[in-house]
Protein backbone atom coordinates (compact mmCIF):
# COMPACT_ATOMS: atom_id res chain seq x y z
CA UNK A 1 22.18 -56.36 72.95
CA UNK A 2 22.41 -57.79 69.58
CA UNK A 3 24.29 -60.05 67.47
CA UNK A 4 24.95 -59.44 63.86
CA UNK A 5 27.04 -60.98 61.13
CA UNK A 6 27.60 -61.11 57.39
CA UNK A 7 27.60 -64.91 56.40
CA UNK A 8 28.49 -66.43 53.17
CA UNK A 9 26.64 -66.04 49.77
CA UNK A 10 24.21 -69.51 49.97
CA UNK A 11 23.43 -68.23 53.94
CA UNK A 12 19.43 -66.84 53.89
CA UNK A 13 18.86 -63.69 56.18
CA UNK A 14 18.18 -64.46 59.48
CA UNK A 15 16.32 -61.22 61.86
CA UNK A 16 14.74 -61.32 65.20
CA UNK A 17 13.99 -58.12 66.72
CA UNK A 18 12.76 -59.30 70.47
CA UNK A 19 12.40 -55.02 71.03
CA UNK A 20 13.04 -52.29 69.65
CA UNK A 21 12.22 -49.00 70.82
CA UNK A 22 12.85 -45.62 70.82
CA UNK A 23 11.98 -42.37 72.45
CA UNK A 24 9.38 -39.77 71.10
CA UNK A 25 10.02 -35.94 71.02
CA UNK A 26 8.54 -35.52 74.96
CA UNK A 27 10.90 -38.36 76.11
CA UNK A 28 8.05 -40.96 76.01
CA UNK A 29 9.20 -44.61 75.03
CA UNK A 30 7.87 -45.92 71.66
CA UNK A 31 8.01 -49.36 71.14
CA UNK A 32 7.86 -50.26 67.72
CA UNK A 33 9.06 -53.59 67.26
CA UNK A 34 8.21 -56.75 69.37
CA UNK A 35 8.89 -60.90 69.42
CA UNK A 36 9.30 -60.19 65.42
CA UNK A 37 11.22 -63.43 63.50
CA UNK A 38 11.76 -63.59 60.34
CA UNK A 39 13.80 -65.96 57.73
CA UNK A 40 14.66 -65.59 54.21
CA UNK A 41 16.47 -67.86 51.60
CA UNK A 42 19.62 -67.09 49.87
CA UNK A 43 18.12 -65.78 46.58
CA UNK A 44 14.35 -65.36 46.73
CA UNK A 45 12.70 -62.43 47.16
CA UNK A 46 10.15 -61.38 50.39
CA UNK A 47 7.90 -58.99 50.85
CA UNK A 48 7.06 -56.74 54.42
CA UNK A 49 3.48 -56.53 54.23
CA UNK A 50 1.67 -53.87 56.69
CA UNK A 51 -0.05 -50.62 57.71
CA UNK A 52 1.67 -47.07 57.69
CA UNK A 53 3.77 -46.75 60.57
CA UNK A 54 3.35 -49.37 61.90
CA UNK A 55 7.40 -50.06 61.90
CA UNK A 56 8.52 -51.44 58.40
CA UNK A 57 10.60 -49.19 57.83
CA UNK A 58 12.77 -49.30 61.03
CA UNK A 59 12.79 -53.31 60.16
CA UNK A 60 14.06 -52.54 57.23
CA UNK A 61 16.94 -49.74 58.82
CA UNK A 62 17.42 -52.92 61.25
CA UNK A 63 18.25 -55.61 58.15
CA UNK A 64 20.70 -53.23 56.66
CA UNK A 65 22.47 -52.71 59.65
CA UNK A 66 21.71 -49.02 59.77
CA UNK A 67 20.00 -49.19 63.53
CA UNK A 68 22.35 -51.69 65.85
CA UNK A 69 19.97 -50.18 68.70
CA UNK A 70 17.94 -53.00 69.06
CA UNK A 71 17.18 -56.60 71.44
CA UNK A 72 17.90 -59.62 69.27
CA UNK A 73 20.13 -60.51 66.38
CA UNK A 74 21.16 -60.56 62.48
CA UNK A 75 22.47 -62.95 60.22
CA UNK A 76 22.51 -60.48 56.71
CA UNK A 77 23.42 -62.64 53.53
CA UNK A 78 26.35 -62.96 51.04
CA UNK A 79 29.66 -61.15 51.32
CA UNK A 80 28.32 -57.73 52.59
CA UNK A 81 27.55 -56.03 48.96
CA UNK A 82 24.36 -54.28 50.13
CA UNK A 83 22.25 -52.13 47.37
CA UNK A 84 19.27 -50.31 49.40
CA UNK A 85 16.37 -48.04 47.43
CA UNK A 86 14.55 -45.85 49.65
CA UNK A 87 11.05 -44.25 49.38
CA UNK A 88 13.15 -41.17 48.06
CA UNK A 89 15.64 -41.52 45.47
CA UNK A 90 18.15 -39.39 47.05
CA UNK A 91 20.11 -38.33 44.24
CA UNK A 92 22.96 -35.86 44.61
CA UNK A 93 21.46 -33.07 42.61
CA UNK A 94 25.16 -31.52 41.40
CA UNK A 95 25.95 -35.40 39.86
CA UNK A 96 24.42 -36.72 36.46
CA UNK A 97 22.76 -39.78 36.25
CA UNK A 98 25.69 -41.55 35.50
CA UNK A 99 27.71 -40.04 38.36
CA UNK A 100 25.08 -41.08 40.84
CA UNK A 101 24.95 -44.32 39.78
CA UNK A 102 28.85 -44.91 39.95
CA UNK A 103 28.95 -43.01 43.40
CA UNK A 104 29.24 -46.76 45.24
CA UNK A 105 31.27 -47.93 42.79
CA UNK A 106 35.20 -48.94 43.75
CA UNK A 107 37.76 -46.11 43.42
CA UNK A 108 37.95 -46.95 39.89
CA UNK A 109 34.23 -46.64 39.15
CA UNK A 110 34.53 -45.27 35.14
CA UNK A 111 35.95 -49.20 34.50
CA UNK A 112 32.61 -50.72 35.61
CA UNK A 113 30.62 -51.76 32.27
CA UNK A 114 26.96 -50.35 33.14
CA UNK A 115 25.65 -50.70 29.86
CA UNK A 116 23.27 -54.36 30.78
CA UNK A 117 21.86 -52.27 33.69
CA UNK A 118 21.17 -48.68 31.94
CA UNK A 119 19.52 -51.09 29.04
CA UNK A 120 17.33 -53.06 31.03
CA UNK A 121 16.36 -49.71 33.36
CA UNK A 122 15.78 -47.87 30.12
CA UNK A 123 18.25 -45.08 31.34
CA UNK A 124 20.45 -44.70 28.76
CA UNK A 125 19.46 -41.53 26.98
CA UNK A 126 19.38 -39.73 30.43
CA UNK A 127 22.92 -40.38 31.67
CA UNK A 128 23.85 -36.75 31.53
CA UNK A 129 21.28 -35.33 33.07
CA UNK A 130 20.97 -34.12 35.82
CA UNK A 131 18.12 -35.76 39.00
CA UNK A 132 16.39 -32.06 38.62
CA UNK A 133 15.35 -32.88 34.91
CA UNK A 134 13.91 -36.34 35.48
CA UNK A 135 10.56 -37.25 36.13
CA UNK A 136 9.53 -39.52 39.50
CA UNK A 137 10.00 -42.47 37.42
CA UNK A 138 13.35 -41.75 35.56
CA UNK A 139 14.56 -40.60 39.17
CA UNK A 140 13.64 -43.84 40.99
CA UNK A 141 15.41 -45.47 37.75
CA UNK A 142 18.20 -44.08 38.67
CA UNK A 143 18.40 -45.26 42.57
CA UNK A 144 17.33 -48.49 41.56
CA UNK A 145 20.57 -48.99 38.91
CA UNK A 146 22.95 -47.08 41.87
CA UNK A 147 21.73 -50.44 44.28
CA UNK A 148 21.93 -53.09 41.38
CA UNK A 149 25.50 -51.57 40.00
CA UNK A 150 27.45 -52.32 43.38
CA UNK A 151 26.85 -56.23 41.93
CA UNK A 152 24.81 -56.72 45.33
CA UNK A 153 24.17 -59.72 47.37
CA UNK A 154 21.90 -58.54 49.47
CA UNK A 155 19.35 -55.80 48.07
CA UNK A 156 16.80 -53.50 50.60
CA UNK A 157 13.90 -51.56 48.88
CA UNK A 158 11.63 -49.51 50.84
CA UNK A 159 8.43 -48.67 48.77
CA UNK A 160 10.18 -47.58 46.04
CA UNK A 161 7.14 -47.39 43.83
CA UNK A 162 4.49 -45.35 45.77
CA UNK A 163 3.20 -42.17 44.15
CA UNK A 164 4.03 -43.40 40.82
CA UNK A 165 1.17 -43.29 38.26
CA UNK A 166 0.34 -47.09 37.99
CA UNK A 167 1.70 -47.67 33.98
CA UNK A 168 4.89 -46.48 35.73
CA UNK A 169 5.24 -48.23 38.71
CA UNK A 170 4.01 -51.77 36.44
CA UNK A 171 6.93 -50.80 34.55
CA UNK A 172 9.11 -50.47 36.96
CA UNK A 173 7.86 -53.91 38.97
CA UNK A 174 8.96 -56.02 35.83
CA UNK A 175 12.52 -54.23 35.25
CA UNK A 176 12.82 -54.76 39.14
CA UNK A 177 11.77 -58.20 38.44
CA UNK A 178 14.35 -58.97 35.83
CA UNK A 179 17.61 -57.78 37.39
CA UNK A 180 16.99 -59.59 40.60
CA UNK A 181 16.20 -62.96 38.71
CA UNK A 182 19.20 -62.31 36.68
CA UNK A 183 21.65 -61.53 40.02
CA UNK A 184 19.82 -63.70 41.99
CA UNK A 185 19.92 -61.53 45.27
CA UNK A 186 18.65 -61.84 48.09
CA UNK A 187 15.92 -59.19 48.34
CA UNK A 188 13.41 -57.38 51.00
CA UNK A 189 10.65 -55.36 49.56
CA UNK A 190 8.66 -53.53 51.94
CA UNK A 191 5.25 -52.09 50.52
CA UNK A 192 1.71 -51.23 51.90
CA UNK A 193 -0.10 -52.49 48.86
CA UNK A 194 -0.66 -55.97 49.40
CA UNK A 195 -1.72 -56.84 45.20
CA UNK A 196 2.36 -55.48 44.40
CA UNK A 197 3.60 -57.91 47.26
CA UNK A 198 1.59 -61.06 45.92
CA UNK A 199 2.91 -60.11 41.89
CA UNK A 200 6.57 -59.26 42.92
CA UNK A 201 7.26 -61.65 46.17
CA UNK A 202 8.29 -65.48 46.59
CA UNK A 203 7.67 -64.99 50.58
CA UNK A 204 4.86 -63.00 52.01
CA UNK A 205 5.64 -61.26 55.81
CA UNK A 206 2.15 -59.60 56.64
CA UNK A 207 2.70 -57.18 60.11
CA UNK A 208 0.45 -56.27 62.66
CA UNK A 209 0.23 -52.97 63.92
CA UNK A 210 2.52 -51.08 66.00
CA UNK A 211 4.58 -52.81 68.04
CA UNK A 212 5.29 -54.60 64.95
CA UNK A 213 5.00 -58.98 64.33
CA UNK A 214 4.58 -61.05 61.60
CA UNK A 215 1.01 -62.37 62.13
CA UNK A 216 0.95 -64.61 58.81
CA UNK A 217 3.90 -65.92 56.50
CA UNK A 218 2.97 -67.59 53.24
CA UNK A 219 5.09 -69.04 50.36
CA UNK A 220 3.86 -67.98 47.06
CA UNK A 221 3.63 -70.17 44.09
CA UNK A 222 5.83 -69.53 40.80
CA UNK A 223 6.58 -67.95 39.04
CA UNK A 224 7.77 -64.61 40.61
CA UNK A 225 6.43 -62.01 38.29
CA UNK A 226 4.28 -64.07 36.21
CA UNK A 227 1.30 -65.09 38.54
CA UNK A 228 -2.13 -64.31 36.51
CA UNK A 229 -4.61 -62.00 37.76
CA UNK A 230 -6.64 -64.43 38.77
CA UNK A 231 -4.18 -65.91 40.97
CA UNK A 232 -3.25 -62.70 42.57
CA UNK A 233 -6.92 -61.42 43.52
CA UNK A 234 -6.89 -65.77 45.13
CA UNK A 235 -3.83 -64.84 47.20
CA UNK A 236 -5.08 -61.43 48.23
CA UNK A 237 -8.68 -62.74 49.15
CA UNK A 238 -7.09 -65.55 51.22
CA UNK A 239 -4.25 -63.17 53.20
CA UNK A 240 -7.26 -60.63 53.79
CA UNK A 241 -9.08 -63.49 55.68
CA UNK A 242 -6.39 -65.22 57.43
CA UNK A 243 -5.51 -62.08 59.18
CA UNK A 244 -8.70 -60.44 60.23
CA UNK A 245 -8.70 -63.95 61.68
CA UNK A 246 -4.83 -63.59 63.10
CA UNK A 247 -6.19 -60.07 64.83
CA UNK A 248 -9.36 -61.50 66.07
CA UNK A 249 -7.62 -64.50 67.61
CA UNK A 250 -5.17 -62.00 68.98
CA UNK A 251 -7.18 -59.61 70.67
CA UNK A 252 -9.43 -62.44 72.23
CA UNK A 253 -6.24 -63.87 73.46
């Protein structure tokens, strides 16, 4: 059984996932998730650190209150507004860009003033087009305005950078950075690439392998965004070490 709740907008996101499980094509039980905890504050931005499939994604299915199937409980942030990016863009290929961007929009979505988003995003030249004439980049542009334009509290991305040629994706990373400093949302970033997690993230959660944990937290220093390279390579070095030492202490445990 599990317990969730919206709370107000200065409440942080509260998730513990004591199991979660599910079964595998030949009826055998999976266990994905185990004794997993994790806390973030009303505002900042963290960052799900850890191998492929080894269950961020589900965690993240699990925050948005997607997957209720689970042993343990959430406390999501704000009012409710949730914007969520996936690894896909998942535009409706029949809409323009615009259209897909209003699609969460109220019933009255042409009054909504997008122009500060499509600026920043640098999608206004593309609003009638259509998702089969955009590039990768352009297209995750466009799922990345549809989260930000429902004014969220509470904002979900789930590698929404990976396969992008790097100049792309750096792009991307600062436009990302600038419309969640200027909401201030609450967001949780899951990636595999641990140099992306230390540039974008106030909060580091690094996982183990399946059945998921958090094996090491750290708090980043400011500013979000702006860390030099220098600083970045420092972090990475030091979460590197810290948990081949987290998995050695583990295993001889």
């Amino acid at each position: 059984m599990n317990d969730a709740q919206t709370a107000g907008d200065a409440a942080p996101l509260e998730l513990r996932i004591d199991a979660k499980s599910y079964l595998s094509a030949d009826g055998t039980p999976v266990e994905v998730v185990r004794d997993l905890a994790l806390r973030l504050e009303a505002g900042s931005f963290g960052a799900l650190i850890g191998p492929s499939g080894c269950g961020k994604t589900t965690i993240l299915k699990i925050a948005a209150g997607l997957d209720a199937d689970f042993r343990g409980k959430l406390r999501a942030p704000g009012s409710g507004r949730l914007g969520m990016v996936f690894q896909e863009p998942r535009l409706l290929p029949w809409r323009t860009v615009e259209q897909n961007i209003r699609l969460a929009l109220p019933s009255d979505p042409a009054d909504v003033d997008l122009t500060d988003l499509v600026e920043i995003l640098g999608l206004g030249a593309h609003l009638a087009r259509y998702p089969g004439e955009l590039s990768l980049g352009l297209a995750r542009r466009a799922a990345i305005a549809r989260a930000f334009a429902v004014r969220p509290d509470f904002l979900l991305l789930d590698e929404p950078f990976v396969s992008l040629d790097e100049t792309v994706a750096a792009r991307l990373r600062g436009e990302l950075m600038a419309l969640t400093k200027r909401a201030k949302v609450t967001t949780l970033f899951v990636t595999h690439d641990l140099e992306e997690a230390v540039h974008l993230a106030d909060r580091l959660f690094l996982l183990s392998d399946r059945p998921a944990r958090i094996i090491l937290e750290k708090t980043l220093p400011p500013p979000r965004g702006g860390r030099s390279a220098d600083v970045i390579v420092s972090v990475c070095e030091e979460m590197r070490a810290l948990a081949a030492q987290a998995v050695k202490d583990a295993r001889q445990g």
